[in-house]
N, C-alpha and C. Protein backbone atom coordinates (compact mmCIF):
# COMPACT_ATOMS: atom_id res chain seq x y z
N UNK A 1 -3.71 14.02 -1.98
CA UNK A 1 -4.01 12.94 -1.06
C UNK A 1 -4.12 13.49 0.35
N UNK A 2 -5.18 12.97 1.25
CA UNK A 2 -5.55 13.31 2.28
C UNK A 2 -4.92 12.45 2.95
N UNK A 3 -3.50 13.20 4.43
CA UNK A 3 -2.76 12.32 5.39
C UNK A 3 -3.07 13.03 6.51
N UNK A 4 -3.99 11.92 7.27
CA UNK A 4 -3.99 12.32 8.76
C UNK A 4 -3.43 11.56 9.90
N UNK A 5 -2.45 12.45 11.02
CA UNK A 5 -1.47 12.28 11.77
C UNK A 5 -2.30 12.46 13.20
N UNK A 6 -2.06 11.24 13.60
CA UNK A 6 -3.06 11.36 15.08
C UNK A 6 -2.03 10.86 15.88
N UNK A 7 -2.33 10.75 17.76
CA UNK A 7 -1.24 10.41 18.12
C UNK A 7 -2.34 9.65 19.52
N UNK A 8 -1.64 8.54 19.85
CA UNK A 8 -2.77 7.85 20.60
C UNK A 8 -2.12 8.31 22.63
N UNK A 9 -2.77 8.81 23.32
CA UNK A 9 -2.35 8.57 24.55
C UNK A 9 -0.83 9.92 24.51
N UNK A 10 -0.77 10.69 23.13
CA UNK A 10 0.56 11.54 23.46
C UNK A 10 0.17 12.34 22.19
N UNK A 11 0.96 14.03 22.56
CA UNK A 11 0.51 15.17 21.73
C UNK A 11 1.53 15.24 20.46
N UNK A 12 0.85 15.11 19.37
CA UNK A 12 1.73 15.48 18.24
C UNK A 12 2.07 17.34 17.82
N UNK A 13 2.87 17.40 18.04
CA UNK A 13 3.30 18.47 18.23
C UNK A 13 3.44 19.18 16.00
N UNK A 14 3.40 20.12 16.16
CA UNK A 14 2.76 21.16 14.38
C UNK A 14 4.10 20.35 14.15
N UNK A 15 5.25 20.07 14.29
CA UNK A 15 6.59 20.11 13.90
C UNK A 15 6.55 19.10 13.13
N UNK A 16 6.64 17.82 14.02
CA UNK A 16 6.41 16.48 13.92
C UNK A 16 5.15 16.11 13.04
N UNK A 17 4.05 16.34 13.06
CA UNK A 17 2.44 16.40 12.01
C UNK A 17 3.09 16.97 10.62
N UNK A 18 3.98 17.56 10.61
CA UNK A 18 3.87 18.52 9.13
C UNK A 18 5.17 17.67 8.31
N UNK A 19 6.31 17.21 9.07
CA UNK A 19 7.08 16.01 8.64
C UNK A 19 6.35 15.33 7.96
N UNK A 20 6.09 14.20 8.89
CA UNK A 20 5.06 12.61 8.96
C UNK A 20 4.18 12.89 7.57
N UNK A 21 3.50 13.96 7.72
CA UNK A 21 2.72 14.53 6.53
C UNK A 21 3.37 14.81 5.30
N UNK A 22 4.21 15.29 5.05
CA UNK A 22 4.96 15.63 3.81
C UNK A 22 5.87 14.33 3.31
N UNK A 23 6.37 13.68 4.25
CA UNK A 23 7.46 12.69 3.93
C UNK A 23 5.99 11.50 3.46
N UNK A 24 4.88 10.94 3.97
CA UNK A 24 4.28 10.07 3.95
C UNK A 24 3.76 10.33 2.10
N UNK A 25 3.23 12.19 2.03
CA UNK A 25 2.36 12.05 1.17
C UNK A 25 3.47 12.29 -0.42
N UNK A 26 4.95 12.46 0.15
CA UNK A 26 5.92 12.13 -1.35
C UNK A 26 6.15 11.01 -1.75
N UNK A 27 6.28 10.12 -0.27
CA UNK A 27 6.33 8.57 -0.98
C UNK A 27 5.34 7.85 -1.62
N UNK A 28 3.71 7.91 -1.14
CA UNK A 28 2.94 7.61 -1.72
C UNK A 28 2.69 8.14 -3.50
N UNK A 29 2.96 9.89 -3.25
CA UNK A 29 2.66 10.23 -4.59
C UNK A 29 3.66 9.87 -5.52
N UNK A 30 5.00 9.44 -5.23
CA UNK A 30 6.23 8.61 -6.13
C UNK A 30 5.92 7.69 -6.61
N UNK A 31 4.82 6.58 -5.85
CA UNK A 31 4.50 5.39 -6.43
C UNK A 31 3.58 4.97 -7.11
N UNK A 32 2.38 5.78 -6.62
CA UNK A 32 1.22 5.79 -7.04
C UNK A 32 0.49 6.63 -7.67
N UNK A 33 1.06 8.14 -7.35
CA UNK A 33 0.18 9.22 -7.90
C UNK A 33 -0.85 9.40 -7.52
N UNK A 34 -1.70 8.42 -7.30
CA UNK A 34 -3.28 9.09 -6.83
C UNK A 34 -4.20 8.14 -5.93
N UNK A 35 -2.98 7.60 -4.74
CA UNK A 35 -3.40 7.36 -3.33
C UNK A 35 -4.35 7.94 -2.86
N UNK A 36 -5.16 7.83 -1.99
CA UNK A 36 -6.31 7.92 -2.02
C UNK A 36 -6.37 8.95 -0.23
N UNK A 37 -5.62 8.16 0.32
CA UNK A 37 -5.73 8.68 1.69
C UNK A 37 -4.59 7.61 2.81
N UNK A 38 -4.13 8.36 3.94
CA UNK A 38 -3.04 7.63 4.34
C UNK A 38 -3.56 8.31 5.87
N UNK A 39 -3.21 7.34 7.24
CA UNK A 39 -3.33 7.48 8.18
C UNK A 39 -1.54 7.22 8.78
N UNK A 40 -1.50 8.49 9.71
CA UNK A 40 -0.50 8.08 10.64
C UNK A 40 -0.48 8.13 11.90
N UNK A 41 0.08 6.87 12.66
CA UNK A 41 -0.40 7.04 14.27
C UNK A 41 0.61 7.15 15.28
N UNK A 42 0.99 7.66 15.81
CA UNK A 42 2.41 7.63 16.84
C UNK A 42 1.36 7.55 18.28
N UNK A 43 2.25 6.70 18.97
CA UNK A 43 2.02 6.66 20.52
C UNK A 43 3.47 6.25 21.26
N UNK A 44 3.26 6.05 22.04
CA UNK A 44 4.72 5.82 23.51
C UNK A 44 4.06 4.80 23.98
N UNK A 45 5.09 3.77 23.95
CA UNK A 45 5.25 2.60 25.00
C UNK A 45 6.41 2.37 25.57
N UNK A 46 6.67 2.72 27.01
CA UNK A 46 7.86 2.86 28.11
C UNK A 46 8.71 3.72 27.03
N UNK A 47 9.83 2.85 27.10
CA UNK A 47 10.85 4.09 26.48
C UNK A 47 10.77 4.32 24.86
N UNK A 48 10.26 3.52 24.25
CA UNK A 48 9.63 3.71 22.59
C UNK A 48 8.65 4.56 21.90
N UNK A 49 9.56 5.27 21.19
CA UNK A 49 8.01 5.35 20.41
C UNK A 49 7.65 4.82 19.71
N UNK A 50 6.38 4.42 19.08
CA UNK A 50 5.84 3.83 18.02
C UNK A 50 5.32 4.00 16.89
N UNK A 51 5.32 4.21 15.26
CA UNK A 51 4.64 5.13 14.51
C UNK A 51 4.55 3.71 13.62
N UNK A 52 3.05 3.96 12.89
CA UNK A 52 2.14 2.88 11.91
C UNK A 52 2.03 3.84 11.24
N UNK A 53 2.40 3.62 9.79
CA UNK A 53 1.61 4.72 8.73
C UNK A 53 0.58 3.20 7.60
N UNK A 54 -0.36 3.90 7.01
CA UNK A 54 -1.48 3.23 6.04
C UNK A 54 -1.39 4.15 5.42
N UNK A 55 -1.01 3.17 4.13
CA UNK A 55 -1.56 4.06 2.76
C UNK A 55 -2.63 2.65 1.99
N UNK A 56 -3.83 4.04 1.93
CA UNK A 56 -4.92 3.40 1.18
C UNK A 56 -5.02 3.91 -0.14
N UNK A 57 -4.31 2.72 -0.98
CA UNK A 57 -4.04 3.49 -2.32
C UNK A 57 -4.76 3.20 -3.43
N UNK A 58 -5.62 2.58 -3.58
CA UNK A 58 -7.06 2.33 -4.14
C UNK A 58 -7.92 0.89 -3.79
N UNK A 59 -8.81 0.46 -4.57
CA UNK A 59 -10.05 -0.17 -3.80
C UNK A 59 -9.28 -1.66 -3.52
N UNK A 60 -9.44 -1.75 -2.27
CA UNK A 60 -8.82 -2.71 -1.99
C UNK A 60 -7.36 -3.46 -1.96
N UNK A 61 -7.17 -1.97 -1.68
CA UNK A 61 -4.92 -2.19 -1.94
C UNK A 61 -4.98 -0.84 -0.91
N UNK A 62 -3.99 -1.56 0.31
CA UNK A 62 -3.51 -0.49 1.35
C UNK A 62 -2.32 -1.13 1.74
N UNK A 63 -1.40 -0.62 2.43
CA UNK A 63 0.10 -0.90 2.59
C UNK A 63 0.07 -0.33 4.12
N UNK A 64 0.64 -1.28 4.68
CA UNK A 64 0.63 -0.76 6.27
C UNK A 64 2.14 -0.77 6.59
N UNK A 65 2.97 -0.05 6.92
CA UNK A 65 3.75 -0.28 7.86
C UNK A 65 4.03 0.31 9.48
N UNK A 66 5.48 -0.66 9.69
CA UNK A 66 5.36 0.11 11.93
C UNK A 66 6.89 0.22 11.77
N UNK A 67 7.23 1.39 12.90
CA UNK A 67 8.37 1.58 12.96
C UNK A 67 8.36 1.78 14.45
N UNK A 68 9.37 1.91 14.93
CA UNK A 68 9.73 2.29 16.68
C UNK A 68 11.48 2.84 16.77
N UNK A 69 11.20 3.44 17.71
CA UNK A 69 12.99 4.13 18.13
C UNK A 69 12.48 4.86 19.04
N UNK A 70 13.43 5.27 19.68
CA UNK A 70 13.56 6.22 21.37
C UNK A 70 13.39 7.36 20.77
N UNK A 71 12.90 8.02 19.63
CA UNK A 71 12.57 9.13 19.01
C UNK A 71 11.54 9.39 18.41
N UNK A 72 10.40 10.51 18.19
CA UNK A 72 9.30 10.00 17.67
C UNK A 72 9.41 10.37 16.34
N UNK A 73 10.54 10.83 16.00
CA UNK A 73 10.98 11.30 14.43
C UNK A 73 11.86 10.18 13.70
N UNK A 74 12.75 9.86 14.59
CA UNK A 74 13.33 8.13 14.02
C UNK A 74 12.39 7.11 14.08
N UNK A 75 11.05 7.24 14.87
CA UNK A 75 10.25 6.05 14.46
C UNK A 75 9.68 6.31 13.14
N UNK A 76 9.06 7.70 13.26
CA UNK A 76 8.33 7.96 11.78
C UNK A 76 9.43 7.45 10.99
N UNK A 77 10.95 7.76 10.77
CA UNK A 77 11.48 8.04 9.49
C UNK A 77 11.68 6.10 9.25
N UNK A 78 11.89 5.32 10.11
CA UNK A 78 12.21 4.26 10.53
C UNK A 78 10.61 3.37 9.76
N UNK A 79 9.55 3.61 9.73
CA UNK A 79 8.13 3.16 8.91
C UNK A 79 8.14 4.27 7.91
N UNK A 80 8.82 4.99 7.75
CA UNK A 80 8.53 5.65 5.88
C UNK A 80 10.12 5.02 5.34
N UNK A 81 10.98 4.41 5.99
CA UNK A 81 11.62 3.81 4.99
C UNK A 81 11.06 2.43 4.65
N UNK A 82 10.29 1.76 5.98
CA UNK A 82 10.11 0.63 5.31
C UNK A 82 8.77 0.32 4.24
N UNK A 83 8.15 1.55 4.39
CA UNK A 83 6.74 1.79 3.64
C UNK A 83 7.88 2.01 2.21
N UNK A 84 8.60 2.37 2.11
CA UNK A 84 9.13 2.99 0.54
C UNK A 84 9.83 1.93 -0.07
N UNK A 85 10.40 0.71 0.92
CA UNK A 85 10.76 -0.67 0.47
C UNK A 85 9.69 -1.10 -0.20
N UNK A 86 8.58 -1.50 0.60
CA UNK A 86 7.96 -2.25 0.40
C UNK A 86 7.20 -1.41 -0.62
N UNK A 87 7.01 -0.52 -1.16
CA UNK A 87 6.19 0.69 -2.54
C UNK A 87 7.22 -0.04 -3.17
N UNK A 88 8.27 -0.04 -3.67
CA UNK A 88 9.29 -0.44 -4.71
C UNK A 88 9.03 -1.94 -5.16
N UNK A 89 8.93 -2.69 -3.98
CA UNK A 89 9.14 -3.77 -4.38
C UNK A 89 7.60 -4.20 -5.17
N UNK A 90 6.76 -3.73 -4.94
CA UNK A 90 5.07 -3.88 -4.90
C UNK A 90 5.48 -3.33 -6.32
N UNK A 91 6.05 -2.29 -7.04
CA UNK A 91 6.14 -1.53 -8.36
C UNK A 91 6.56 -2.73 -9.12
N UNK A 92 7.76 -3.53 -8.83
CA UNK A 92 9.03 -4.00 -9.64
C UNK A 92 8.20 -4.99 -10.36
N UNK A 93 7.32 -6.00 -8.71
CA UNK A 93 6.28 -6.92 -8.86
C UNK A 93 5.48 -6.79 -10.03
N UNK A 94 4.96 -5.79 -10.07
CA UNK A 94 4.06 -5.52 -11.18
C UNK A 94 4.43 -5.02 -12.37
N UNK A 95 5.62 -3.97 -12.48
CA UNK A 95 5.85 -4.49 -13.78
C UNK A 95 6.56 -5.82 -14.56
N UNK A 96 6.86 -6.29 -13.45
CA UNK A 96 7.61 -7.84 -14.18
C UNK A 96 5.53 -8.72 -14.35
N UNK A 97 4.84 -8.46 -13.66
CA UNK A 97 3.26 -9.40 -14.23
C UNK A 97 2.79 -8.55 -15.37
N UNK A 98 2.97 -7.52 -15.65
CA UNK A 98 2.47 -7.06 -16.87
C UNK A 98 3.17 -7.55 -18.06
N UNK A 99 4.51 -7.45 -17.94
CA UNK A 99 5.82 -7.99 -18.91
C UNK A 99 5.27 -9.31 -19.08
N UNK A 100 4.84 -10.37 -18.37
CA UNK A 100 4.11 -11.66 -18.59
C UNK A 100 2.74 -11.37 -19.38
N UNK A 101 2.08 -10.89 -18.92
CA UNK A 101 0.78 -10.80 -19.46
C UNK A 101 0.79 -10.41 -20.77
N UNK A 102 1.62 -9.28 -21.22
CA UNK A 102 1.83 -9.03 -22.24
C UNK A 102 2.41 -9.90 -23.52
N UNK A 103 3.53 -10.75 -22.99
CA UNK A 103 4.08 -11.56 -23.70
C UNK A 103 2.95 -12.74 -23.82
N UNK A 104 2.43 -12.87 -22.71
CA UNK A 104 1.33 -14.17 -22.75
C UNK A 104 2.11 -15.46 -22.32
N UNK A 105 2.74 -15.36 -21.46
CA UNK A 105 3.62 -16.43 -20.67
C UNK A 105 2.70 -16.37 -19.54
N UNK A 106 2.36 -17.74 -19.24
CA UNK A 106 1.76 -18.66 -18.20
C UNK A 106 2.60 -17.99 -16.67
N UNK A 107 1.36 -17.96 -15.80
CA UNK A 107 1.93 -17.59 -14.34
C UNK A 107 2.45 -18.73 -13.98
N UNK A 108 3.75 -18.33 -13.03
CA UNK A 108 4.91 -19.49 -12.90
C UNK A 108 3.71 -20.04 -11.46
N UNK A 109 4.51 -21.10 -11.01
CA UNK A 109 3.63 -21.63 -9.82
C UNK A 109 3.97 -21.05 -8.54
N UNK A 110 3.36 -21.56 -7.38
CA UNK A 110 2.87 -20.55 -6.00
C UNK A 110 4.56 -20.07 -5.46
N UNK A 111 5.13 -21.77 -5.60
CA UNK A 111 6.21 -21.64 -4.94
C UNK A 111 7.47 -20.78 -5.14
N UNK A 112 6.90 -19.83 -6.63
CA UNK A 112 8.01 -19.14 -7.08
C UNK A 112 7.87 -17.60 -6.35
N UNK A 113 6.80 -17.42 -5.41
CA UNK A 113 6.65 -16.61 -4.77
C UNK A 113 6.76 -16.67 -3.79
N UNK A 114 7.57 -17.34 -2.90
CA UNK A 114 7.38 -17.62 -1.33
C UNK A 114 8.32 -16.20 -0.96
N UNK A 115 7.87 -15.46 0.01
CA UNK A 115 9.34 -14.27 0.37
C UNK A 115 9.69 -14.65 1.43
N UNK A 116 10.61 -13.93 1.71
CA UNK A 116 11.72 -14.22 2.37
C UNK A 116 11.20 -13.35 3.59
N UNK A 117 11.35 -14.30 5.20
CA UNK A 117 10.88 -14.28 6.44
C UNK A 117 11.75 -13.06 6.62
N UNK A 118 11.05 -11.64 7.25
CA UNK A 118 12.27 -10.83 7.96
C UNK A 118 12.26 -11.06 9.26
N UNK A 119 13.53 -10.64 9.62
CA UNK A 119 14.16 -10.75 10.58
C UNK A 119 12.96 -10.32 12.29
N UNK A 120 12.20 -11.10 12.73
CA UNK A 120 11.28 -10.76 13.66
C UNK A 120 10.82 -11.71 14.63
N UNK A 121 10.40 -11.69 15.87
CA UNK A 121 10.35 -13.24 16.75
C UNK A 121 9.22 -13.40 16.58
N UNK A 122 8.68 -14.58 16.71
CA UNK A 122 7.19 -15.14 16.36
C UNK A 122 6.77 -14.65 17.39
N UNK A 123 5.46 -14.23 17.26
CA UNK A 123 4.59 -14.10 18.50
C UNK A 123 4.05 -15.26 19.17
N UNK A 124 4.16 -15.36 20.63
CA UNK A 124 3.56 -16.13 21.10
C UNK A 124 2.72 -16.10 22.26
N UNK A 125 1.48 -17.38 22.65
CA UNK A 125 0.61 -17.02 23.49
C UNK A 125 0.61 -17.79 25.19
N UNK A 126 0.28 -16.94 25.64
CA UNK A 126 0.40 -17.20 27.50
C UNK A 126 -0.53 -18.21 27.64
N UNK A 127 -0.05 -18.99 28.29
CA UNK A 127 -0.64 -20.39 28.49
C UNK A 127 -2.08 -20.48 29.24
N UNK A 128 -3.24 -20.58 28.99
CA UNK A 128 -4.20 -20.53 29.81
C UNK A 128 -5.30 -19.23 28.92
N UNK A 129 -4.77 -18.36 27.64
CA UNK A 129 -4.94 -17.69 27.54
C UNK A 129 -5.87 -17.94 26.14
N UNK A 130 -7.23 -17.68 25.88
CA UNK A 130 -8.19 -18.17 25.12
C UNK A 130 -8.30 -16.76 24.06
N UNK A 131 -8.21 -17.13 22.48
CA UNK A 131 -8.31 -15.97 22.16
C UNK A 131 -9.70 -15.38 21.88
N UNK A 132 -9.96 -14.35 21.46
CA UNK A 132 -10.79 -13.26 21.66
C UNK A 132 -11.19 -13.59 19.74
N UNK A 133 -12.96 -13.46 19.80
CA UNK A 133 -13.21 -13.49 18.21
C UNK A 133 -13.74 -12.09 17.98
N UNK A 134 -13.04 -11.35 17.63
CA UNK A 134 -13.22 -10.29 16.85
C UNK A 134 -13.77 -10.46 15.44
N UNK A 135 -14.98 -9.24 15.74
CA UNK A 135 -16.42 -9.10 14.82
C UNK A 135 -15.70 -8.55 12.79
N UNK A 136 -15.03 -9.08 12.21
CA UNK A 136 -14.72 -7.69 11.30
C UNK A 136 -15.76 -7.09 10.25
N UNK A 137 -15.37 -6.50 10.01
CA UNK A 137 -16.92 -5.32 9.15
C UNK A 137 -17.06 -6.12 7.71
N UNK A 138 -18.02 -6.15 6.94
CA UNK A 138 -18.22 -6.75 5.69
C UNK A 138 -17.38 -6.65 5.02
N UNK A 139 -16.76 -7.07 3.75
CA UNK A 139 -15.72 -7.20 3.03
C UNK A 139 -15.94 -7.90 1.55
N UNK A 140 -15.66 -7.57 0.25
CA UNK A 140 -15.89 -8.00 -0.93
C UNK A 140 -14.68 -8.70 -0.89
N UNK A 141 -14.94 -10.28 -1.67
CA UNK A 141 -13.54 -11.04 -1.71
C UNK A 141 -12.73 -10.69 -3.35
N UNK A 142 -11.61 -9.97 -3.08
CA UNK A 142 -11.13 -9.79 -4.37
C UNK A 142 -11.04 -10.76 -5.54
N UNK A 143 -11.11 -10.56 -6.82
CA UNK A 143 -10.84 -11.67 -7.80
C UNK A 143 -9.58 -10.89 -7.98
N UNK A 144 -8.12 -12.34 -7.92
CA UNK A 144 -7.13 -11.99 -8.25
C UNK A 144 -5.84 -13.38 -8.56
N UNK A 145 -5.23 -12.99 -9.28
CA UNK A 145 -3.84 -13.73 -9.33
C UNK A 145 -3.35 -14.62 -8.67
N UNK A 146 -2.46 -15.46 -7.92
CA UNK A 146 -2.03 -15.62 -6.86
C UNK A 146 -0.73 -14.93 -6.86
N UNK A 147 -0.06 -14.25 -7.66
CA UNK A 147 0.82 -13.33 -7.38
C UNK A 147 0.12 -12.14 -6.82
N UNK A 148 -1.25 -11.43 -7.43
CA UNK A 148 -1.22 -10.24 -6.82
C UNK A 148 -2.07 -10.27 -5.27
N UNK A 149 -2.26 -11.95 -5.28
CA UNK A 149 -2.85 -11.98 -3.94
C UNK A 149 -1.71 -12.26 -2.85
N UNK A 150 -0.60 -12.62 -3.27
CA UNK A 150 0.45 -12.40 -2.42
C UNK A 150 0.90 -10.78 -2.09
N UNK A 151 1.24 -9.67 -3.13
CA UNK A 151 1.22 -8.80 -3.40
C UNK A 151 0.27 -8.39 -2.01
N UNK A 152 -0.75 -8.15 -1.71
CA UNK A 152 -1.34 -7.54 -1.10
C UNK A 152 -1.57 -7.59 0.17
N UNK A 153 -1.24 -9.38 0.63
CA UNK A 153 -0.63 -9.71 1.35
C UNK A 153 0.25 -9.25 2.32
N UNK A 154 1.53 -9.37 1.54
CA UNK A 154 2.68 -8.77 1.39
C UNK A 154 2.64 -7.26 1.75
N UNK A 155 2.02 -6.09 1.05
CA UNK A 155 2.32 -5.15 0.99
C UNK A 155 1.10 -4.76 2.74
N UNK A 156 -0.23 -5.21 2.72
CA UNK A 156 -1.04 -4.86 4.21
C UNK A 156 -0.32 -5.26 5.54
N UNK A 157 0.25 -5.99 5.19
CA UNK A 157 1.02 -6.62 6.24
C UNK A 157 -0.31 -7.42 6.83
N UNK A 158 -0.98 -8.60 6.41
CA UNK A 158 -1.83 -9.23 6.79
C UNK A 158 -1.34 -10.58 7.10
N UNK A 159 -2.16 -11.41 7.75
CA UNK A 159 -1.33 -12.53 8.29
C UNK A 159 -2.06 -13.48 7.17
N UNK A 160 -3.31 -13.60 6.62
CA UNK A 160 -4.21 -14.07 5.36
C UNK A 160 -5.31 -13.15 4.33
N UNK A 161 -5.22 -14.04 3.60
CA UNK A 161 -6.08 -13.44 2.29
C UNK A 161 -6.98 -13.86 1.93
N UNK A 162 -7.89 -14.19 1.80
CA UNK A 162 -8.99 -14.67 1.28
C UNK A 162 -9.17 -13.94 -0.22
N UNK A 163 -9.25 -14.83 -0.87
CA UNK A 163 -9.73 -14.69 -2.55
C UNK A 163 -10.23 -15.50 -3.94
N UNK A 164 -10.77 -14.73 -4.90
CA UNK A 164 -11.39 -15.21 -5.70
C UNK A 164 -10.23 -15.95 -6.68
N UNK A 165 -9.37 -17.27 -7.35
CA UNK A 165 -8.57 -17.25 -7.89
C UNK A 165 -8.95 -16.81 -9.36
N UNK A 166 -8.60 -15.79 -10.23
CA UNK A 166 -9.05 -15.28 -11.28
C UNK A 166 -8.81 -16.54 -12.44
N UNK A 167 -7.65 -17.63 -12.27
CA UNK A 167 -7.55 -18.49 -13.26
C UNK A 167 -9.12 -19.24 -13.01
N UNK A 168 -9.44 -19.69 -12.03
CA UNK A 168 -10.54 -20.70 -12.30
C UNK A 168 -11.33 -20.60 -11.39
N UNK A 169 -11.86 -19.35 -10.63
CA UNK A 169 -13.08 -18.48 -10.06
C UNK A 169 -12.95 -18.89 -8.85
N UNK A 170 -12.42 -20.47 -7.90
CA UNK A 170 -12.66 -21.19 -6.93
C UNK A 170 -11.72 -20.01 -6.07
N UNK A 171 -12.63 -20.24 -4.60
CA UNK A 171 -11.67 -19.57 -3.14
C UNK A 171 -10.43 -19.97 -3.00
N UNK A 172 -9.57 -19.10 -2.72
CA UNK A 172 -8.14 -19.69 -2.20
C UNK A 172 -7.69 -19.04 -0.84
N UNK A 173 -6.84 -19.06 -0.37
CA UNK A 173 -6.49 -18.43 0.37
C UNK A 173 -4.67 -18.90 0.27
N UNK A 174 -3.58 -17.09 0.95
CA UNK A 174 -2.74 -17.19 1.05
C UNK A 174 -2.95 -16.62 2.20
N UNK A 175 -1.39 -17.25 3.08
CA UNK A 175 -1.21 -16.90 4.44
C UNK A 175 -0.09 -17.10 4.60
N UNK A 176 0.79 -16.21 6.37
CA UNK A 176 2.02 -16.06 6.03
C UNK A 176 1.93 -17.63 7.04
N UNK A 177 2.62 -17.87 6.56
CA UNK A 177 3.62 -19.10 7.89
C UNK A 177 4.28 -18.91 9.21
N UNK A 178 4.93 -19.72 9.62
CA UNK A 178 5.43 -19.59 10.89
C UNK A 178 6.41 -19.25 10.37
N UNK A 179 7.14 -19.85 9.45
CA UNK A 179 8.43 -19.51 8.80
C UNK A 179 8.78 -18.29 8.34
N UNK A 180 7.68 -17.45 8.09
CA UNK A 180 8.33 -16.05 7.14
C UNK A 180 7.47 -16.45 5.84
N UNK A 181 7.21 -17.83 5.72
CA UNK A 181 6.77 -17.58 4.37
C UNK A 181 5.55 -17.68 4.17
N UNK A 182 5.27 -17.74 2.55
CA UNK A 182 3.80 -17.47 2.27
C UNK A 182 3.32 -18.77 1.72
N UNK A 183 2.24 -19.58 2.55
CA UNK A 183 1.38 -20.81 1.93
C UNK A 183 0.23 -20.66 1.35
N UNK A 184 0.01 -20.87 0.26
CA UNK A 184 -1.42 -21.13 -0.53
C UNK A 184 -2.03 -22.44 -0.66
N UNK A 185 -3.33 -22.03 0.35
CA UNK A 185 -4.21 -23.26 -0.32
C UNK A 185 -5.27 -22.86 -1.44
N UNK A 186 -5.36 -24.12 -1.72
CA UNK A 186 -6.20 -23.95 -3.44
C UNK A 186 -6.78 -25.17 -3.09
N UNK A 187 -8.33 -25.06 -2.79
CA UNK A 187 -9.29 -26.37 -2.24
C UNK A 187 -9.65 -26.99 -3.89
N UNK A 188 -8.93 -26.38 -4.75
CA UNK A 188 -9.90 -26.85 -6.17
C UNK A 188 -8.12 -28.36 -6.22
N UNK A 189 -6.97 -28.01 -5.95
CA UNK A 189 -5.96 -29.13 -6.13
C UNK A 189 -6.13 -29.73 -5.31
N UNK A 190 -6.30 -29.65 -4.00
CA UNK A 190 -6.79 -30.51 -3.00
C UNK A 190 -7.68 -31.82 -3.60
N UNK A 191 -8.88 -31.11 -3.83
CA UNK A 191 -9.59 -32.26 -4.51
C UNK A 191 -9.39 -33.10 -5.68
N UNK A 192 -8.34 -32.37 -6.63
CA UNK A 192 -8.41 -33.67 -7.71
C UNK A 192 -6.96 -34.52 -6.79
N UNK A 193 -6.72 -33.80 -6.20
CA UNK A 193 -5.38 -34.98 -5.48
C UNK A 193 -6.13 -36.37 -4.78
N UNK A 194 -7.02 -35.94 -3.90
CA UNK A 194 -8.06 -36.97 -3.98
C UNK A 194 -8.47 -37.79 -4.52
N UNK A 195 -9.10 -37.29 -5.76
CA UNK A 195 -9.86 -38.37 -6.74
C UNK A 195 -8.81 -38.94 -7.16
N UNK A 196 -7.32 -38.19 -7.81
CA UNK A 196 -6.43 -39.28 -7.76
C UNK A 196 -6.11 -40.32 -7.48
N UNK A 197 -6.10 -39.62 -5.61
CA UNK A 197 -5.60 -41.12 -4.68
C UNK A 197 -6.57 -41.80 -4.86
N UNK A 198 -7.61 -41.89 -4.86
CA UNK A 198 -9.10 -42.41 -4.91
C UNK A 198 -9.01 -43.44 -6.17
N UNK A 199 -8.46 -42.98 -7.37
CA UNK A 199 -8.01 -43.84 -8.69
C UNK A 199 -7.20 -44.52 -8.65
N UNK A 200 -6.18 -44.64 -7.89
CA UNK A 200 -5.17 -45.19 -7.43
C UNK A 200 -5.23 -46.47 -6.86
N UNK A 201 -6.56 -46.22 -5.47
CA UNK A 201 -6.59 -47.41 -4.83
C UNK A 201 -6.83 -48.38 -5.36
N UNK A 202 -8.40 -48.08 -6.54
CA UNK A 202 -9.28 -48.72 -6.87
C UNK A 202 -8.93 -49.65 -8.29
């Protein structure tokens, strides 16, 4: 696996590059074996440093994490522990959906997946302050689960998902909440809730 260590605005020194590099490309190869390629970025902000590692570990599955500390070796080690949480938990995930699939037990419902908010302050925006629409590059919408579309979720550190639901082809989307947690809409229940109410009145 190809890991490249860049450093934005500050010099990564052979010492520090050959760490970041070795520690990034054992955890990936522990989990996955045949990750594809992983980026790592360290920069300085005031007294912090900052380190993001990406592992792009096949088509359309990458795992992002960030770390920070007054060290640029406790930040790295500080985002390769939480990259190796979150590899474990992404493993456990999946073999408990195969153990289903196999047995042929029905996927439980959305709410049996909500995770648990970590510990972080919401971001918020300066009053007067209009946001910015950023262009993003083309993108294939995955066909998937709503577990493994949480999963991916979960593991990019993305704030939404857009996807194909593999039970019954219609768009869904999951997204995190304000809360920590994860909401799924499904425009295909939406609508028979409708025609429901709609049967209801009439």
């Amino acid at each position: 696996m190809q890991v490249t260590v860049t450093g934005k605005q500050m010099d990564v020194g052979e010492s520090l590059r050959s760490h970041a590099e070795a520690a990034t490309a054992a955890i990936a190869d522990k989990y996955f074996g045949k990750a594809i390629e992983a980026h790592v970025v360290f920069c300085r902000e005031r007294h912090l440093f900052l380190s993001d590692i990406l592992v792009h570990a096949g088509r359309g599955l990458s795992v992002q994490c960030h770390g920070e500390a007054a060290d640029a070796y406790a930040a790295f080690d500080d985002a390769a522990e939480r990259l190796e949480k979150q590899l474990r938990r992404y493993k456990r995930r999946l073999r408990n959906h195969h153990k289903h699939v196999k047995a042929g037990v029905e996927p439980e419902a959305a709410t049996d997946y909500v995770l648990a908010a970590e510990a972080a302050a919401a971001p918020t925006e300066e009053e007067g302050c209009e946001p910015l629409v950023i262009a993003e590059m083309r993108t294939s919408i995955p066909l998937l689960t709503v577990r493994e579309a949480v999963m991916r979720l979960d593991l990019a550190d993305l704030p939404a998902l857009l996807f194909r639901n593999s039970a019954r082809g219609t768009l869904n989307l999951v997204y995190r909440r304000r809360d920590g947690n994860v909401g799924w809409v499904d425009p295909d229940l939406s609508a028979k809730a409708r025609r429901a109410d709609k049967g209801k009145a009439s």
